[in-house]
C-alpha atoms as a PDB file:
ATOM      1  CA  UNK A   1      -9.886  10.271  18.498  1.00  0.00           C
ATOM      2  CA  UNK A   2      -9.880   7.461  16.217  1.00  0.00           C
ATOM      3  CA  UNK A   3      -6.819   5.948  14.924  1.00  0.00           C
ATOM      4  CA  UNK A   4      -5.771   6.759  11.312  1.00  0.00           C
ATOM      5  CA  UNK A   5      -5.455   3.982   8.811  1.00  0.00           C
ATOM      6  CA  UNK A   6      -2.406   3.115   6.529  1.00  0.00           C
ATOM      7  CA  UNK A   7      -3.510   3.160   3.064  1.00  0.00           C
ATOM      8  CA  UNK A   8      -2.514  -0.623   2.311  1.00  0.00           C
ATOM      9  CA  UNK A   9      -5.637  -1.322   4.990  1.00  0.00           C
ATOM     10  CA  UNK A  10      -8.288   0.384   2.843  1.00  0.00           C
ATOM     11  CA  UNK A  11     -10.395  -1.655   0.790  1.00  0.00           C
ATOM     12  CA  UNK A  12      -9.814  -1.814  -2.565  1.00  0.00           C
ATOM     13  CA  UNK A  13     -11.660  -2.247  -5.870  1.00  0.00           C
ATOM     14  CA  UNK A  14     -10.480  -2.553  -9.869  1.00  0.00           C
ATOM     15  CA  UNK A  15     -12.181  -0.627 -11.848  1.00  0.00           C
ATOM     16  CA  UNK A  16     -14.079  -2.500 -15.037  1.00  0.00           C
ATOM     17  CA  UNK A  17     -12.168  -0.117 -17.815  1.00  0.00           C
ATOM     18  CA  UNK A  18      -8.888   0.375 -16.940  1.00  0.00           C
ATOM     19  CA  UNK A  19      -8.189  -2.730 -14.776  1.00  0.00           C
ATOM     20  CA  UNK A  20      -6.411  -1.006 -12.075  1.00  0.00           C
ATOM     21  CA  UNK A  21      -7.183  -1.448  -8.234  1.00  0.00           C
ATOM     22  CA  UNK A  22      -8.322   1.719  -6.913  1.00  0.00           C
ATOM     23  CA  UNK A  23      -8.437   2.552  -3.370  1.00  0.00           C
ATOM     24  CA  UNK A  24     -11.581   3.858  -1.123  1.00  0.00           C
ATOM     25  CA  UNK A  25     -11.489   7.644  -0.422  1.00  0.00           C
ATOM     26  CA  UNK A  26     -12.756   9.646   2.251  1.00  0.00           C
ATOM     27  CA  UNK A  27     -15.252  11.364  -0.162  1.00  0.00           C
ATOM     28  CA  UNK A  28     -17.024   7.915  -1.102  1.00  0.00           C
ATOM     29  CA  UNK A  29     -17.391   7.130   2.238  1.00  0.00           C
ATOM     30  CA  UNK A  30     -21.406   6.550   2.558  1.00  0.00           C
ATOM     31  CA  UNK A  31     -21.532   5.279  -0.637  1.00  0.00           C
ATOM     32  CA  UNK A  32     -18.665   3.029  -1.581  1.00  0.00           C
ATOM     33  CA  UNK A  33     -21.143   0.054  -2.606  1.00  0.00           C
ATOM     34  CA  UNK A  34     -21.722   1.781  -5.561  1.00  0.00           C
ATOM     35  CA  UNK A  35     -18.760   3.245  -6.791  1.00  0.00           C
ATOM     36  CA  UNK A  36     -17.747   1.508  -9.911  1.00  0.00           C
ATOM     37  CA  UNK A  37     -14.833   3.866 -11.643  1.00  0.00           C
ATOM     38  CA  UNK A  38     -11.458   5.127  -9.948  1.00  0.00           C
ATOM     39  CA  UNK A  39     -11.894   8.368 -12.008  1.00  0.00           C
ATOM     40  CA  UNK A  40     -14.386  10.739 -14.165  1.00  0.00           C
ATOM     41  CA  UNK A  41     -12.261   9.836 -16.880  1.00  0.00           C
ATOM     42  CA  UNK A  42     -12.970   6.042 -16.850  1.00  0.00           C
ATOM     43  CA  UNK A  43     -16.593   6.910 -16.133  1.00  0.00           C
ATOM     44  CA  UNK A  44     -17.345   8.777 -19.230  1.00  0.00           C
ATOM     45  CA  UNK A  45     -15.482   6.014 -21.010  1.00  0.00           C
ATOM     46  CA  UNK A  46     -17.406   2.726 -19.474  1.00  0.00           C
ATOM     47  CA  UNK A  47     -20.951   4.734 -19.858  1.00  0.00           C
ATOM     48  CA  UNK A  48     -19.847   5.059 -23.611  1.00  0.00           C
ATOM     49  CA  UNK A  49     -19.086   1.557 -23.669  1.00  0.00           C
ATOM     50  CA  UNK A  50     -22.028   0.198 -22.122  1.00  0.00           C
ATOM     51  CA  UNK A  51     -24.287   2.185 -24.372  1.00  0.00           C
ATOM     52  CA  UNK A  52     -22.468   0.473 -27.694  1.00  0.00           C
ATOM     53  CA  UNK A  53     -22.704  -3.001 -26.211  1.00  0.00           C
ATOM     54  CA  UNK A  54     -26.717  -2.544 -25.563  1.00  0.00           C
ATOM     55  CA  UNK A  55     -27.470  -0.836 -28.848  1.00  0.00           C
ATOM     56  CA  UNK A  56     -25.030  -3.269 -31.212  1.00  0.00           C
END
């Protein structure tokens, strides 16, 4: 059995929109390369954002 992790250990990332670190999770395990947003929330928010920048 493999040895749990303490949460200070996990890699960590700060997402573009809010500027808070946010930590890995078990659920974006295969694909934390691409993860870009700690929440739904900041998702919806950044693809609004990006779409403003590239039309103005």
């Amino acid at each position: 059995m493999a040895k749990a992790r303490k949460k200070r250990d996990l890699p960590t990332k700060t997402c573009p929109v809010c500027e808070r670190p946010f930590t890995w999770r078990k659920k974006w395990e295969k694909d934390w390369e691409n993860v870009k947003y700690c929440s739904d929330r900041c998702r919806r928010t950044g693809t609004r954002l990006e779409d403003s920048r590239r039309s103005g």
